[in-house]
N, C-alpha and C. Protein backbone atom coordinates (compact mmCIF):
# COMPACT_ATOMS: atom_id res chain seq x y z
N UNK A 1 88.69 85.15 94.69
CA UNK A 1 89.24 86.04 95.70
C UNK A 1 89.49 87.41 95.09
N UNK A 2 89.23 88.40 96.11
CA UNK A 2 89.42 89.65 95.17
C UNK A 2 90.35 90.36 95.18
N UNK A 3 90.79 90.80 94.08
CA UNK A 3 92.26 91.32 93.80
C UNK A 3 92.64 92.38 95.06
N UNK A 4 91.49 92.89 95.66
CA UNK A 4 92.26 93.72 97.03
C UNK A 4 92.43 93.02 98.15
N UNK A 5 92.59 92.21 98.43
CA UNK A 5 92.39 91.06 99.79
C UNK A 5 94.15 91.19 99.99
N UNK A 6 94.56 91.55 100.96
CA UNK A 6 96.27 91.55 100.96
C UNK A 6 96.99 92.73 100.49
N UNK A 7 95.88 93.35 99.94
CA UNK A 7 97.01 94.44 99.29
C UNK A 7 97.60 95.60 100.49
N UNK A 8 98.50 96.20 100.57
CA UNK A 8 99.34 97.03 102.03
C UNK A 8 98.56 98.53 101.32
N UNK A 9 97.75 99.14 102.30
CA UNK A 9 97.57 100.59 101.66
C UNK A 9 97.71 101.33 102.44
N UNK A 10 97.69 102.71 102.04
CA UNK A 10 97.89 103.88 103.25
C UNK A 10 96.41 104.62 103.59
N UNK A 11 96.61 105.19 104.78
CA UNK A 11 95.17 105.85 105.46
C UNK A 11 94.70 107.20 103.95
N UNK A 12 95.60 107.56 103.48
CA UNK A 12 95.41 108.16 102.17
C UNK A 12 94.39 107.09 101.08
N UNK A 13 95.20 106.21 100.46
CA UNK A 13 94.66 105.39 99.93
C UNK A 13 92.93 104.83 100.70
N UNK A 14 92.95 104.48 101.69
CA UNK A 14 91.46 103.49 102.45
C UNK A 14 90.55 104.76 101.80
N UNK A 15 91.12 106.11 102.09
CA UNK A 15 89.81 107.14 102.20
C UNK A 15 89.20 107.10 100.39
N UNK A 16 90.31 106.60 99.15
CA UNK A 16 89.79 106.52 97.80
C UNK A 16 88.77 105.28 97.54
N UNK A 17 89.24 104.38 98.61
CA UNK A 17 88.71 102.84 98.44
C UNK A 17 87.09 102.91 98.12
N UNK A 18 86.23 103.83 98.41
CA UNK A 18 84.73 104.24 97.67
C UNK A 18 84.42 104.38 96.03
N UNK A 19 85.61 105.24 96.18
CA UNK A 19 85.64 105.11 94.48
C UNK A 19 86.33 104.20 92.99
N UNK A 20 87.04 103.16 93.97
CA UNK A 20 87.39 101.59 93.52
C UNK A 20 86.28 100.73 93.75
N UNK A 21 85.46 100.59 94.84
CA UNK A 21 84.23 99.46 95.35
C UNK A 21 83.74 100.62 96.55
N UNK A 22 82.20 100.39 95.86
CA UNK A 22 81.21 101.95 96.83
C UNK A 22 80.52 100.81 97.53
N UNK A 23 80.16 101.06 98.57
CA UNK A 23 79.13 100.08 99.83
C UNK A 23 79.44 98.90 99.96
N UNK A 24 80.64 98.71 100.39
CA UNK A 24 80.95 97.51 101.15
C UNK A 24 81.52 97.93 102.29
N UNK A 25 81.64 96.81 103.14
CA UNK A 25 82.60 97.01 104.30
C UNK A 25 83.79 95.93 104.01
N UNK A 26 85.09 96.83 104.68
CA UNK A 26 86.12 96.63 104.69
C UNK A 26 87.19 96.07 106.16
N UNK A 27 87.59 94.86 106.08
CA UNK A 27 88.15 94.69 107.22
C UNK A 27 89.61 95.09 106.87
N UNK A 28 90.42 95.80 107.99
CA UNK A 28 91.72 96.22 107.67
C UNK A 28 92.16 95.61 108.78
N UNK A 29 93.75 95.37 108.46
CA UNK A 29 94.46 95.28 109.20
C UNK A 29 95.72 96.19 109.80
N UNK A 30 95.82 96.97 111.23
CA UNK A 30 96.15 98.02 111.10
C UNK A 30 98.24 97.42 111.23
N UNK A 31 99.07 97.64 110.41
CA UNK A 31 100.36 97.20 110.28
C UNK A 31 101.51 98.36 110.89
N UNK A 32 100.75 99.45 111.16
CA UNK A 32 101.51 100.72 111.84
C UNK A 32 100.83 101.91 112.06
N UNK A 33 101.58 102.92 112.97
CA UNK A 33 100.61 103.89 113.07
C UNK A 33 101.68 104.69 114.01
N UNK A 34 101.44 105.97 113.40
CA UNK A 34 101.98 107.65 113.52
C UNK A 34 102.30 107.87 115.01
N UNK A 35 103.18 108.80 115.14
CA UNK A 35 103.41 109.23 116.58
C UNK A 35 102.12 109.21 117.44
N UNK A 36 100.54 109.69 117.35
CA UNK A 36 99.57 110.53 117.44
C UNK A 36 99.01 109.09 117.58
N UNK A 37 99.00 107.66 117.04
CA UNK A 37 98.98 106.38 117.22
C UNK A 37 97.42 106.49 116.12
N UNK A 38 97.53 107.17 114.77
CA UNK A 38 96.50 106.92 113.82
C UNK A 38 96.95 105.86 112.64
N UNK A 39 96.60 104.91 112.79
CA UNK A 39 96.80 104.03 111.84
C UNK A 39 97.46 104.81 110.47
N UNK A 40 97.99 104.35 109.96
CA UNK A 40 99.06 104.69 108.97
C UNK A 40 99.29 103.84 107.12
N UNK A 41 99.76 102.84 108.13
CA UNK A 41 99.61 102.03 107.36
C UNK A 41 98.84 100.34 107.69
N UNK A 42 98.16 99.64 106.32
CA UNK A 42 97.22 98.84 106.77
C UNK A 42 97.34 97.76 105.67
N UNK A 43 96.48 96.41 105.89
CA UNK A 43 96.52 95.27 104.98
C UNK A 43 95.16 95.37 105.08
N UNK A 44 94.57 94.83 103.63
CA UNK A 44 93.00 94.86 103.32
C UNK A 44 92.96 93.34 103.73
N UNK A 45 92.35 92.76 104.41
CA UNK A 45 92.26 91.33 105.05
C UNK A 45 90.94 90.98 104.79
N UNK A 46 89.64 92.08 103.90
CA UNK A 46 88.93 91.27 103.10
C UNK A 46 87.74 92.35 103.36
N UNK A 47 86.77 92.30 102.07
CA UNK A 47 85.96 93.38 102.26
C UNK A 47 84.52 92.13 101.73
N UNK A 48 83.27 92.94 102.30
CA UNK A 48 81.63 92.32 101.54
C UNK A 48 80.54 93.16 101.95
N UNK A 49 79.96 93.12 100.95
CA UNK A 49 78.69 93.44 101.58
C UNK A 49 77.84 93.56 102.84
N UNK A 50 78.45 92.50 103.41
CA UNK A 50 77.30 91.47 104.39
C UNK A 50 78.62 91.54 105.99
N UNK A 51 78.40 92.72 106.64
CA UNK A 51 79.62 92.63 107.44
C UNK A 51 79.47 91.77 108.32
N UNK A 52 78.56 90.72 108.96
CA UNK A 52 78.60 89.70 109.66
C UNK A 52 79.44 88.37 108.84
N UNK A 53 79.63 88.56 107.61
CA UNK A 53 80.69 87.71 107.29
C UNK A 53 81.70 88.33 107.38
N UNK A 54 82.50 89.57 107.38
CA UNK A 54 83.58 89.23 108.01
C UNK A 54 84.19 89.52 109.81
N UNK A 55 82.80 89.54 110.08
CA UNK A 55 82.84 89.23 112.02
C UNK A 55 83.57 87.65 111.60
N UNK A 56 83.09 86.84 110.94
CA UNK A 56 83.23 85.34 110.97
C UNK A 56 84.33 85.17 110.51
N UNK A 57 85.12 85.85 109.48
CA UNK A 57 86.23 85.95 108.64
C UNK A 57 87.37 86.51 109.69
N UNK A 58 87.09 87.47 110.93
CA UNK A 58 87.72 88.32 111.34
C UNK A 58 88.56 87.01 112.87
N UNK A 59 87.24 86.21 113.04
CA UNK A 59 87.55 84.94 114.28
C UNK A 59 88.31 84.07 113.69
N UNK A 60 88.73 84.05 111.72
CA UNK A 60 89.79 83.11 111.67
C UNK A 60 90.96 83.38 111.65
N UNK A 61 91.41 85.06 112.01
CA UNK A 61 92.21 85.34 111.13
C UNK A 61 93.59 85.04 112.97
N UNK A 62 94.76 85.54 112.47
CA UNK A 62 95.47 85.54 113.88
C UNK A 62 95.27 86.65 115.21
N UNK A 63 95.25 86.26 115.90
CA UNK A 63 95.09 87.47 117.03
C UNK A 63 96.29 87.33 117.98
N UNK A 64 96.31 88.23 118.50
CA UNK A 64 97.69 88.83 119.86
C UNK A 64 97.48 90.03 120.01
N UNK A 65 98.59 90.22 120.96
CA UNK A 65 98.27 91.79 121.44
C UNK A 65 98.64 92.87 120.28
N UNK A 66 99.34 92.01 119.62
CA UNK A 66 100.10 93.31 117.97
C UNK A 66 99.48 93.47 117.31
N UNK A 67 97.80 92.59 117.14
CA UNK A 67 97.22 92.65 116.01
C UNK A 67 96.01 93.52 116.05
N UNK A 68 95.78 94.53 115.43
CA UNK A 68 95.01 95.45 115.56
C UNK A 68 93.99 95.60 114.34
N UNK A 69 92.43 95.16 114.53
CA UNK A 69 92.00 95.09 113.11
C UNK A 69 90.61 96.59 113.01
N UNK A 70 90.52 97.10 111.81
CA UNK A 70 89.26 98.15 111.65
C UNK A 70 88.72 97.64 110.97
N UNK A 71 87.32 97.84 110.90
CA UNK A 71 85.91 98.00 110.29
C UNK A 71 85.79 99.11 109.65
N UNK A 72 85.49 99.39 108.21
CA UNK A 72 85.63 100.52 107.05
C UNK A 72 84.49 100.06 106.34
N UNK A 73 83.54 101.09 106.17
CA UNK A 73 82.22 100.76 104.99
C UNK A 73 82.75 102.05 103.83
N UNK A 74 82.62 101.73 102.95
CA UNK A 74 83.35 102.22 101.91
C UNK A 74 81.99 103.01 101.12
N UNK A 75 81.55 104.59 101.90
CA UNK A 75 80.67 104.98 101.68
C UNK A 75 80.91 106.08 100.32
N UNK A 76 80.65 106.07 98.99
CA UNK A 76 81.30 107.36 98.37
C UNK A 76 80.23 108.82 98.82
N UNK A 77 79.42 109.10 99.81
CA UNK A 77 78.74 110.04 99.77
C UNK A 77 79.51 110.34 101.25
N UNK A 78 80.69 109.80 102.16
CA UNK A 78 80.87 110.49 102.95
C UNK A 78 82.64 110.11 103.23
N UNK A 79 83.17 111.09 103.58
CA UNK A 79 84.58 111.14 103.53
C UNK A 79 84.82 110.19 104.51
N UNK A 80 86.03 109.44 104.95
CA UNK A 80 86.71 108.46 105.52
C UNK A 80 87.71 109.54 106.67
N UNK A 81 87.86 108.78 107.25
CA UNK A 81 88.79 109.74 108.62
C UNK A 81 89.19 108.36 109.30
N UNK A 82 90.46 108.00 109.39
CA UNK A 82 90.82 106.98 110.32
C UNK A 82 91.31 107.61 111.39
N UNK A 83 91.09 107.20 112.40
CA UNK A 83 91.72 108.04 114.05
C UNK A 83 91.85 106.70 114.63
């Protein structure tokens, strides 16, 4: 399991996540978010290569109306912007 799976980061932090692991995708979990309602803060709930595994990863995880999840490919040739 990889040491970022769980870890709590900020929309600051996701945008460095290229230059920790370049070309993967990233499933987040969004845990709060700004007056303006931009995600803020987030849980890494699991990143791969192969983003149809975590479509499959994403159907085990919990759902409700509170739970809010993003899709992040962790490109280092192009900046990150969460809205």
């Amino acid at each position: 399991m990889s040491r970022l799976i769980g870890r709590i980061v900020t929309a600051d932090e996701v945008a460095r996540l290229p230059g920790e692991i370049a070309n993967e995708w990233f499933l987040l979990e969004v845990l709060s978010t700004d007056e303006k309602g931009r995600a803020n803060k987030l849980r890494i709930a699991g990143h791969d290569k192969n983003k149809d595994l975590l479509r499959d990863h994403l159907l085990e995880l919990e759902h409700g109306p509170d739970k809010r999840y993003i899709f992040f490919f962790s490109d280092p040739d192009r900046a990150c912007e969460l809205e």
